[in-house]
Structure formats: C-alpha cells, structure tokens
N, C-alpha and C. Protein backbone atom coordinates (compact mmCIF):
# COMPACT_ATOMS: atom_id res chain seq x y z
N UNK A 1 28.80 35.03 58.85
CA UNK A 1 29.71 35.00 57.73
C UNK A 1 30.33 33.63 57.61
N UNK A 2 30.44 33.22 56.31
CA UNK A 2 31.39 31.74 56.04
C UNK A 2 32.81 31.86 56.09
N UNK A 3 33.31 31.07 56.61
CA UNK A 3 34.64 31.35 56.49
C UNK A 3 34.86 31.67 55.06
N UNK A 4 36.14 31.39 54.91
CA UNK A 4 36.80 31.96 53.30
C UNK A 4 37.20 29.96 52.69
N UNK A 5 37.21 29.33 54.12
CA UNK A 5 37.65 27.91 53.00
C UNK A 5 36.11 27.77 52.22
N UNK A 6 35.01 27.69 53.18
CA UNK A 6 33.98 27.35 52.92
C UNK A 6 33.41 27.65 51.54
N UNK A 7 33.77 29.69 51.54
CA UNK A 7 33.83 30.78 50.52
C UNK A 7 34.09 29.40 49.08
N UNK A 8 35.51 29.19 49.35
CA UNK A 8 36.05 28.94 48.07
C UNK A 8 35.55 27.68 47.58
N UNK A 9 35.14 26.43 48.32
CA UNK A 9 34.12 25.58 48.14
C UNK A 9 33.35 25.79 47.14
N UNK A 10 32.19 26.34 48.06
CA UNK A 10 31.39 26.65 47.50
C UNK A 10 31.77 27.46 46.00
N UNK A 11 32.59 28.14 45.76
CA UNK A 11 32.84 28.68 44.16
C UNK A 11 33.19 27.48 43.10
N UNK A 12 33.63 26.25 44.10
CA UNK A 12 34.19 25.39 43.21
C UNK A 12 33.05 24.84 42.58
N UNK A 13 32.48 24.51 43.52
CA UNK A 13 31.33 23.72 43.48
C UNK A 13 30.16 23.84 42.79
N UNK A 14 30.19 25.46 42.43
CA UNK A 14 29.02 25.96 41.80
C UNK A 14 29.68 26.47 39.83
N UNK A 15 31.08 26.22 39.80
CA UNK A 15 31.78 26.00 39.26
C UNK A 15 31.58 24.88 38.02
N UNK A 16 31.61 23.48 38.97
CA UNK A 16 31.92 22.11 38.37
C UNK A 16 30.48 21.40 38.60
N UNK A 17 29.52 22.34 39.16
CA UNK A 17 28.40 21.65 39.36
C UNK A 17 27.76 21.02 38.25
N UNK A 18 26.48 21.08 38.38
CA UNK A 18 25.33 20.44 37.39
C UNK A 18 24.88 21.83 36.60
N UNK A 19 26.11 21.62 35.10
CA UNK A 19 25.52 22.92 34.05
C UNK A 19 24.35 22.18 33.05
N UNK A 20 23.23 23.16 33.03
CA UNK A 20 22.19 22.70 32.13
C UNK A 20 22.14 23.52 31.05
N UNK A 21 23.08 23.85 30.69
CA UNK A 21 23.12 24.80 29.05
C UNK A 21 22.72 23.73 27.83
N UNK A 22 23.71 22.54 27.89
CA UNK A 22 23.59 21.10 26.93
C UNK A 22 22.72 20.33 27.43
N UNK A 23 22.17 20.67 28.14
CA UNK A 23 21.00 18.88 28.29
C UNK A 23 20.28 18.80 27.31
N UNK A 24 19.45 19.70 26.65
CA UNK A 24 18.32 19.97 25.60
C UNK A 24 19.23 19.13 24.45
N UNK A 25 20.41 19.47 24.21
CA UNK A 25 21.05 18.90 23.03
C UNK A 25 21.55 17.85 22.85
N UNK A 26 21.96 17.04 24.27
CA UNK A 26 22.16 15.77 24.71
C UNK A 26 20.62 15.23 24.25
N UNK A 27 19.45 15.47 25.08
CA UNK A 27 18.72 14.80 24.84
C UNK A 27 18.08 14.79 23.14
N UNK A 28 17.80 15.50 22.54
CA UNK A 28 17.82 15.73 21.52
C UNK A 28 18.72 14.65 20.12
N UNK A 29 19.97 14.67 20.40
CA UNK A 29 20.77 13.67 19.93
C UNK A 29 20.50 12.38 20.33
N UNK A 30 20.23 12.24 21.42
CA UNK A 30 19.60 11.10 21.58
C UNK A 30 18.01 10.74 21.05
N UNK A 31 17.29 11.22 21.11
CA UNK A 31 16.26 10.98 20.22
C UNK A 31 15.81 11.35 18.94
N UNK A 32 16.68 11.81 18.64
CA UNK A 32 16.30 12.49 17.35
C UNK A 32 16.43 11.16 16.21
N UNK A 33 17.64 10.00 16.21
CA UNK A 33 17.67 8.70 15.62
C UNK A 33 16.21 8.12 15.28
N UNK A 34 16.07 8.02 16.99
CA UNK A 34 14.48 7.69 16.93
C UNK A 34 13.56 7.65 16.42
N UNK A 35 13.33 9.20 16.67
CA UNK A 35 11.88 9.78 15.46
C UNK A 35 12.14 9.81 14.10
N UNK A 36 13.42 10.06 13.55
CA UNK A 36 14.06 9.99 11.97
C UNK A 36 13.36 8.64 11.87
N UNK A 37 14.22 7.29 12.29
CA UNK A 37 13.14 5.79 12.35
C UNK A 37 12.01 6.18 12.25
N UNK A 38 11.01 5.92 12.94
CA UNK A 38 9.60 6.23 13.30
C UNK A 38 9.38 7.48 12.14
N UNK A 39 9.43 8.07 11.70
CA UNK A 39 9.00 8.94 10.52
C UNK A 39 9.05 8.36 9.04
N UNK A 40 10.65 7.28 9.20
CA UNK A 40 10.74 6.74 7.79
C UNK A 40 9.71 5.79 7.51
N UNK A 41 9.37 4.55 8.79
CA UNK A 41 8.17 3.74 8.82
C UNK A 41 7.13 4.29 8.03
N UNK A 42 7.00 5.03 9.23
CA UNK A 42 5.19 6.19 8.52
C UNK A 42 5.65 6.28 6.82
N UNK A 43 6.58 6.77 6.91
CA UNK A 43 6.48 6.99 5.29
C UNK A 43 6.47 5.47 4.48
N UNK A 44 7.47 4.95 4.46
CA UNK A 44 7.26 3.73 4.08
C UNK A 44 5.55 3.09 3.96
N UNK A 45 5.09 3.13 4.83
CA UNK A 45 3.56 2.31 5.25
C UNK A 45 2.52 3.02 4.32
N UNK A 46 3.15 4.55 4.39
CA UNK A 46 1.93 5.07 3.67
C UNK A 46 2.07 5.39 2.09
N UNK A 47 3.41 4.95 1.71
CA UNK A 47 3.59 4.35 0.00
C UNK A 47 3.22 3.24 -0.06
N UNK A 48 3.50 2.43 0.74
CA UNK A 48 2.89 1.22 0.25
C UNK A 48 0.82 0.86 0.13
N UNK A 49 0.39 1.57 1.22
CA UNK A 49 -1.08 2.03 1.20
C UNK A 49 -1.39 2.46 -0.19
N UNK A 50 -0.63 3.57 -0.21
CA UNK A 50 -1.09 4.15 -1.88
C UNK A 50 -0.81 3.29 -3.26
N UNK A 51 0.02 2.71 -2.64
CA UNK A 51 -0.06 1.68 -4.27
C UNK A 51 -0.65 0.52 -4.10
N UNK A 52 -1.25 0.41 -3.23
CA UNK A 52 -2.42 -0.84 -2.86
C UNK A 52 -3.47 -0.25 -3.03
N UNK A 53 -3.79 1.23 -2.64
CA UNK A 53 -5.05 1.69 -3.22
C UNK A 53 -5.14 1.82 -4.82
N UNK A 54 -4.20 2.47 -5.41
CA UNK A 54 -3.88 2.49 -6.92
C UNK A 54 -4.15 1.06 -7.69
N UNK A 55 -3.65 -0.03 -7.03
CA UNK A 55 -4.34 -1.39 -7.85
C UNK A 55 -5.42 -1.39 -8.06
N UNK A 56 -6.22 -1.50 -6.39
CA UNK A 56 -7.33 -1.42 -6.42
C UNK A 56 -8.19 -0.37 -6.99
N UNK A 57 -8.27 0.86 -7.38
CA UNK A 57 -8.54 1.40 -8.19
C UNK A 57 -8.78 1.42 -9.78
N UNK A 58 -7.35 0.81 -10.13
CA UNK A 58 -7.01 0.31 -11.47
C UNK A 58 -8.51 -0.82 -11.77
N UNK A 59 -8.00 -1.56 -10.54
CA UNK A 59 -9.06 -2.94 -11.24
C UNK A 59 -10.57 -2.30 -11.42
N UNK A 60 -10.80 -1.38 -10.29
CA UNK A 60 -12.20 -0.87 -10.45
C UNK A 60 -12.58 -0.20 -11.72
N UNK A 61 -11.70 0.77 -12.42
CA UNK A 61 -11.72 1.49 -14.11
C UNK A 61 -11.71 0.36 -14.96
N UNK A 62 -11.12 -1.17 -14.87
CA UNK A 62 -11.19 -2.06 -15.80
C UNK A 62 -12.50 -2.49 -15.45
N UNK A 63 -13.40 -2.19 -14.52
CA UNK A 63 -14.56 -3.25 -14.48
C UNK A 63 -15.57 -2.18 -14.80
N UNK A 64 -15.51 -1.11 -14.89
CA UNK A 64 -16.22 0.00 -15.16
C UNK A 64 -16.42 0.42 -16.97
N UNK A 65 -15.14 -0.17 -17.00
CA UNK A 65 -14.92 -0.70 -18.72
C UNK A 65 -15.84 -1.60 -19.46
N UNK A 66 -15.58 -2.59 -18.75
CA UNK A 66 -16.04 -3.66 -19.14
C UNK A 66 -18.06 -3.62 -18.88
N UNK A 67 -18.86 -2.63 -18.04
CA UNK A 67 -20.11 -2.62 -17.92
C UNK A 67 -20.51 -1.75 -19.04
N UNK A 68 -19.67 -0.56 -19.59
CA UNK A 68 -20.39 0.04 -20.23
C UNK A 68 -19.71 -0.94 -21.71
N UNK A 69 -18.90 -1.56 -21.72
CA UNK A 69 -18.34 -2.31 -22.93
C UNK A 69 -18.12 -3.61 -22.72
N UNK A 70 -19.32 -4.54 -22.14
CA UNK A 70 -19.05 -5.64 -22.76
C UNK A 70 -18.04 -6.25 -23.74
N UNK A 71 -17.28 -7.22 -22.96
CA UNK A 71 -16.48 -7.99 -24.02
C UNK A 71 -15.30 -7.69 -23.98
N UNK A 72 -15.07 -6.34 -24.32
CA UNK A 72 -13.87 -5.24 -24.29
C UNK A 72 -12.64 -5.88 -23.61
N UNK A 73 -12.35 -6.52 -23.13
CA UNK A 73 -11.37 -6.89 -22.39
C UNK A 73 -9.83 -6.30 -22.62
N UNK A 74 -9.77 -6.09 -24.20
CA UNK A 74 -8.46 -4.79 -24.23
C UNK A 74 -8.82 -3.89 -23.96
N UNK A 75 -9.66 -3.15 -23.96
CA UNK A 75 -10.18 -2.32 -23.33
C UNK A 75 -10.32 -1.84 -21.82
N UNK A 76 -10.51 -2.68 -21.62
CA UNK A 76 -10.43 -2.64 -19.85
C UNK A 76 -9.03 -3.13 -19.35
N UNK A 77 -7.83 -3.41 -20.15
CA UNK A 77 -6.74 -3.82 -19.31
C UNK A 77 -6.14 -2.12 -19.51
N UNK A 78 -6.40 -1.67 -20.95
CA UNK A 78 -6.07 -0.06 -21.24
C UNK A 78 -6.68 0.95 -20.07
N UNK A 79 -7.85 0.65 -19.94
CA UNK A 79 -8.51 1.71 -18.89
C UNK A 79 -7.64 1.35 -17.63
N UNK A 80 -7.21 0.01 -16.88
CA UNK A 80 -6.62 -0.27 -15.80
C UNK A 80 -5.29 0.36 -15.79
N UNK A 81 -4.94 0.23 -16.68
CA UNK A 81 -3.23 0.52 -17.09
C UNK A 81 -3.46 2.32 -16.79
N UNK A 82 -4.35 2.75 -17.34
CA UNK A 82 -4.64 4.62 -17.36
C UNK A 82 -4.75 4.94 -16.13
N UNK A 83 -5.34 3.72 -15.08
CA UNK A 83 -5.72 4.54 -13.77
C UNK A 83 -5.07 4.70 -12.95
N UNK A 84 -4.32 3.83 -13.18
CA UNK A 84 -2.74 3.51 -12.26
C UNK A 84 -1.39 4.47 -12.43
N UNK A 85 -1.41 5.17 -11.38
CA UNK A 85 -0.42 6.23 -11.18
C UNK A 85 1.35 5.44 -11.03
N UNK A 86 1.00 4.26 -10.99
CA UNK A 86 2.26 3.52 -10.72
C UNK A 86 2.83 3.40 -11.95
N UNK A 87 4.20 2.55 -11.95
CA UNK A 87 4.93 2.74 -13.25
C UNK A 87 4.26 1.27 -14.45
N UNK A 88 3.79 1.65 -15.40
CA UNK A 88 3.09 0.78 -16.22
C UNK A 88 3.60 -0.58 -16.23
N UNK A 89 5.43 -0.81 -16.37
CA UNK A 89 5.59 -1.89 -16.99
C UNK A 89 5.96 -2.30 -15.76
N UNK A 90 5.96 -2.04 -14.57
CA UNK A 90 5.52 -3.06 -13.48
C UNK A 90 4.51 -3.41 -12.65
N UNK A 91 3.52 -3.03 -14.14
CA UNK A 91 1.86 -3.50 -13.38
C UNK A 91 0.99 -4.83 -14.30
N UNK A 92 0.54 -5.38 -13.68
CA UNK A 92 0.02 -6.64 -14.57
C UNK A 92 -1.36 -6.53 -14.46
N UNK A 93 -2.16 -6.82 -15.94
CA UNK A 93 -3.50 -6.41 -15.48
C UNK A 93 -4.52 -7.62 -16.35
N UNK A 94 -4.86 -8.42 -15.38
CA UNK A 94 -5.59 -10.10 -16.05
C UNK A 94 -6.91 -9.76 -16.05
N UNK A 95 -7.46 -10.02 -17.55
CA UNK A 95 -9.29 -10.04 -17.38
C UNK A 95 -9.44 -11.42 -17.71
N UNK A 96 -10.04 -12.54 -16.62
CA UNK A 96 -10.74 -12.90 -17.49
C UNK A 96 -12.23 -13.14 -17.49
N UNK A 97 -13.29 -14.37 -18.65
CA UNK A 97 -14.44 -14.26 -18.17
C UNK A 97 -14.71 -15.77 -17.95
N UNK A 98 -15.74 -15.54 -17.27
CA UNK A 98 -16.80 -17.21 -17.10
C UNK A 98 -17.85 -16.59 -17.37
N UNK A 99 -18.26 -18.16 -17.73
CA UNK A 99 -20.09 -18.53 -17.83
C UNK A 99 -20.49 -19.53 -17.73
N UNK A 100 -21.51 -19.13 -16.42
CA UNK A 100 -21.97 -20.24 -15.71
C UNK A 100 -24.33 -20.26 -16.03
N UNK A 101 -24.50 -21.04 -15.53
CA UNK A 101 -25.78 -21.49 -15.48
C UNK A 101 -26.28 -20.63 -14.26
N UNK A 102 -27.25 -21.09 -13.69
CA UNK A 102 -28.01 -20.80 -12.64
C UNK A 102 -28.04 -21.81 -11.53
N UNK A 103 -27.15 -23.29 -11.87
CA UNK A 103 -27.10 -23.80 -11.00
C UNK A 103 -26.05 -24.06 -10.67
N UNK A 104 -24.82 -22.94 -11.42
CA UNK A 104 -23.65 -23.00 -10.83
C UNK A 104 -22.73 -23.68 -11.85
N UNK A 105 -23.24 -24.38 -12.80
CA UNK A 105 -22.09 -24.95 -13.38
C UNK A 105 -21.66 -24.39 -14.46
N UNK A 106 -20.64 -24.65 -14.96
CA UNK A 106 -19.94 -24.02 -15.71
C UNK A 106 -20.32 -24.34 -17.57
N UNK A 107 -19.71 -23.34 -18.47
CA UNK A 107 -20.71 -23.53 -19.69
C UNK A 107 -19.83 -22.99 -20.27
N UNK A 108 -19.42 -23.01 -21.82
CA UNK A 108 -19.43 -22.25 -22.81
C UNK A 108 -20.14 -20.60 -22.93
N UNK A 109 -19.22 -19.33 -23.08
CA UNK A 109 -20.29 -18.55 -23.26
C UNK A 109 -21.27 -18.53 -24.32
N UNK A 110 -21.08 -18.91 -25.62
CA UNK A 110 -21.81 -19.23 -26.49
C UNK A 110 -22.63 -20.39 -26.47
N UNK A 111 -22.50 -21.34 -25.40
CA UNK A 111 -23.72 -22.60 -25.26
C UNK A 111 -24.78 -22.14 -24.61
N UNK A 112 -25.65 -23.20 -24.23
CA UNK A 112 -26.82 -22.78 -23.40
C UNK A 112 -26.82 -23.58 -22.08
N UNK A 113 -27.59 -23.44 -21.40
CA UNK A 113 -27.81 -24.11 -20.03
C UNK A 113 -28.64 -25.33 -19.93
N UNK A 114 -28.18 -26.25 -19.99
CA UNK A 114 -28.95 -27.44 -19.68
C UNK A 114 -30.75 -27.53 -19.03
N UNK A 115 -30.62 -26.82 -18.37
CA UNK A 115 -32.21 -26.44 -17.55
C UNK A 115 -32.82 -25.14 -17.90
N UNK A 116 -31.92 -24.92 -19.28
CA UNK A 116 -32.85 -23.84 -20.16
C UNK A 116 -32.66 -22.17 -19.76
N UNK A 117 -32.07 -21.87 -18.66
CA UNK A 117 -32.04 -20.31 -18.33
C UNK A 117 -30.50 -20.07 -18.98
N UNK A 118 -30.63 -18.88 -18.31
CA UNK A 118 -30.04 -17.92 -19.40
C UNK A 118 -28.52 -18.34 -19.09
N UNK A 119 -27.17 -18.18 -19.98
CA UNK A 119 -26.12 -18.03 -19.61
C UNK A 119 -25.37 -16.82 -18.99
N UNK A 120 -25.45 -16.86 -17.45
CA UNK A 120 -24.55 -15.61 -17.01
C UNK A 120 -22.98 -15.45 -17.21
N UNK A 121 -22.48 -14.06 -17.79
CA UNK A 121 -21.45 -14.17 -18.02
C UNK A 121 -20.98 -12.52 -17.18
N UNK A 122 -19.80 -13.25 -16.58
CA UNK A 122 -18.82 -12.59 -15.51
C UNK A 122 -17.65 -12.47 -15.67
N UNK A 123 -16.74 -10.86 -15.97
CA UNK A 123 -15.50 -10.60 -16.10
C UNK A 123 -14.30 -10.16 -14.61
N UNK A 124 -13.95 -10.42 -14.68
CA UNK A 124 -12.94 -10.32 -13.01
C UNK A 124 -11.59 -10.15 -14.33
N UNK A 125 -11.38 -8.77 -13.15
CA UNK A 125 -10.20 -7.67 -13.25
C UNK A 125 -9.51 -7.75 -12.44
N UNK A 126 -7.54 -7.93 -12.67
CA UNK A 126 -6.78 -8.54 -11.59
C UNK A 126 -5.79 -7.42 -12.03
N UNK A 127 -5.35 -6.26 -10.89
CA UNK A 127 -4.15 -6.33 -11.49
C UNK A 127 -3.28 -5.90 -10.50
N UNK A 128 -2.01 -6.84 -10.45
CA UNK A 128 -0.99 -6.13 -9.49
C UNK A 128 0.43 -5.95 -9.96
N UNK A 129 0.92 -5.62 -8.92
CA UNK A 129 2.29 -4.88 -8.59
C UNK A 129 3.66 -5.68 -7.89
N UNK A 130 4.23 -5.39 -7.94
CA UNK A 130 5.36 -5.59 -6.94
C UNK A 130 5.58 -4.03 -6.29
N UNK A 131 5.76 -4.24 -4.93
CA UNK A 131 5.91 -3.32 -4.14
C UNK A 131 7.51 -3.27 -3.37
N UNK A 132 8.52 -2.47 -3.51
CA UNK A 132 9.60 -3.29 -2.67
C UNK A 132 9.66 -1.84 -1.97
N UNK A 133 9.58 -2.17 -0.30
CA UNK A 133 9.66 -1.18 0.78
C UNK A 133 10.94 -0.51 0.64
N UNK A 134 11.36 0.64 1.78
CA UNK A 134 12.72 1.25 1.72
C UNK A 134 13.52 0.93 2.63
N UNK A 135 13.11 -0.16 3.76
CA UNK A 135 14.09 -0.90 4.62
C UNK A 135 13.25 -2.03 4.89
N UNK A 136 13.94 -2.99 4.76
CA UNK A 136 13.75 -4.77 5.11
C UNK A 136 13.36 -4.90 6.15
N UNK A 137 12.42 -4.77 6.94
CA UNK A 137 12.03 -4.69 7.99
C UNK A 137 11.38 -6.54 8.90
N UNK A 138 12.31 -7.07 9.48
CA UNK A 138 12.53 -8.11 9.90
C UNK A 138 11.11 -8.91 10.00
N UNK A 139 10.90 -10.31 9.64
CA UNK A 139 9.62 -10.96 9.64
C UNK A 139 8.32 -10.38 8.58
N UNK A 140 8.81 -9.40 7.76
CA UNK A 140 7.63 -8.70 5.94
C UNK A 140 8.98 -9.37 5.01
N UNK A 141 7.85 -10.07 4.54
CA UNK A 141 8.46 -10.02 2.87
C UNK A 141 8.93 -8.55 2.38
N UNK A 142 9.63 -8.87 1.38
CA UNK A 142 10.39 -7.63 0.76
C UNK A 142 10.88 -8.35 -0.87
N UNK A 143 10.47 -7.68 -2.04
CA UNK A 143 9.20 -7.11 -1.97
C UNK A 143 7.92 -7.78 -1.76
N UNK A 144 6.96 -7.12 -1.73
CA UNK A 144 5.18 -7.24 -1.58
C UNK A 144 4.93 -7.36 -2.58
N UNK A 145 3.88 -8.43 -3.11
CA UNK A 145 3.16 -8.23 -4.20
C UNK A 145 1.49 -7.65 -3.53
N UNK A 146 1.14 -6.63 -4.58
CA UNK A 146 -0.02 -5.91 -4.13
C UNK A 146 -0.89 -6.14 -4.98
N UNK A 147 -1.95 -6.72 -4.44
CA UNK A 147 -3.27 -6.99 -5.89
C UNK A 147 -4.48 -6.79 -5.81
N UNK A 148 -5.21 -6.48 -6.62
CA UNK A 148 -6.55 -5.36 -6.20
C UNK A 148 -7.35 -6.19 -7.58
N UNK A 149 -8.96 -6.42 -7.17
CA UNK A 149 -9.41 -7.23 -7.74
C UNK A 149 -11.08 -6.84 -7.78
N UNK A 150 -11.68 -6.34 -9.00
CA UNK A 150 -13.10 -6.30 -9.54
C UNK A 150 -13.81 -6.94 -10.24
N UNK A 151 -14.68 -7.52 -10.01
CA UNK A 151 -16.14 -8.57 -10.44
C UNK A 151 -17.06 -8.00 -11.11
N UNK A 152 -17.53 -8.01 -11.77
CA UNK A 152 -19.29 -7.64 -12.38
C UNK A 152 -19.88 -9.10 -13.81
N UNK A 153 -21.16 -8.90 -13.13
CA UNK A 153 -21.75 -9.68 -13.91
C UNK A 153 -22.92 -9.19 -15.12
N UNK A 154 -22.41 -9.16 -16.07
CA UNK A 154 -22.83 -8.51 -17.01
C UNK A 154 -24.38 -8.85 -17.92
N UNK A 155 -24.47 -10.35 -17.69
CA UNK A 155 -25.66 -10.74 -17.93
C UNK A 155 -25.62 -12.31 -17.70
C-alpha cells in the first residue's frame, strides 16, 4: 500500500498532468494558416494557367479563321475575341501578314519574286491579356502579361 502523502501526489499529478483533449486543436490552429496559404497559391497558379491557355486558344480560332478565310483578318480578330472566355475589353488581338519569296526576302503581297517563284503569304495571330494575380507574391511581376501566338502559311 502507498502511503496517503504519496496517495495525494499522485492525484495531483494526474490532475495537472499532460491533458490531450486540445492537442488536435492546438495543432490544427497552427496549421491550418498554412494550408489556407498553400491552397490560395494552387488556386492562384491555376487561374492564371487558364487564362494563358484561353489566349492561346483564342490565337488558335483566329488562325483557323484565317485558313478557311484568307485575308479575313476582321474576321479572325472576331473569331479570337469569341474564343476567349476572358473579359473582351481586356484582350488584345493583332493579325498581321507578310510576304516573303523563297529566299527569304521580303516583298509586297501583290509583287512578285525576283527569281520568279511564287509569293508566300503568312498571317500570325497575337493576342494577349493582362493577368493580375490575388497576392503579390515576392520576385513575379504583378500584373502578367499573357500572350498566345498562331502562324499559318496560306500560300
């Protein structure tokens, strides 16, 4: 048998000891900041993905324009402007064209080529964005400009 000081010790002790009812919620409060951070990132990263894919998309419907419609160039800034889920009047959408020779140099599209072949003519579709993230995140620009860009050579 324990004595009775020992007795009461020990009651104290088991008393004032180490209670684990709150640890889960201690720890919890403590990380929970954390992952809130780390979740907003993710989100952040993956709006900005999507409206970098959306340019790039855009430009691809303006160049898709422009194969079955030659020339079209309002045309294809309209089709770019349609594809783009982003807000219109903060999207910019540049066609323009060249025409070059076969040996590279540059021409009039209506002239001809010095060494007689044909004049190739090529439209490039530009269009971007401003992107502004949801926290300034130290050493990134803020905002991003996002720009997405399609080629075809039409003849």
């Amino acid at each position: 048998m324990a004595p009775a000081g020992l007795h009461r010790v020990l009651s104290l002790a088991r008393r004032f000891g180490p209670a684990r009812e709150g640890n889960a919620l201690i720890e919890f409060a403590v990380i929970a900041p954390l992952l809130l951070l780390l979740a907003a990132g993710a989100t952040d990263f993956g709006m900005q993905a999507y409206a970098a894919l959306s340019v790039e998309s855009a430009a691809r419907s303006g160049m898709q324009m422009l194969a079955t419609n030659p020339g079209d160039t309002a045309g294809a800034e309209s089709a770019a402007l349609a594809a783009t889920s982003l807000d219109p009047s903060q999207v910019t959408v540049t066609v323009t064209q060249a025409c070059q020779c076969g040996d590279g140099a540059s021409v009039s599209c209506s002239g001809t080529c010095a060494t007689g072949g044909d004049v190739a003519i090529s439209y490039r579709v530009e269009v971007s964005t401003s992107y502004t993230r949801i926290f300034p995140y130290p050493g990134l620009d803020n905002p991003v400009t996002l720009t997405g860009r399609a080629q075809i050579r039409v003849r």
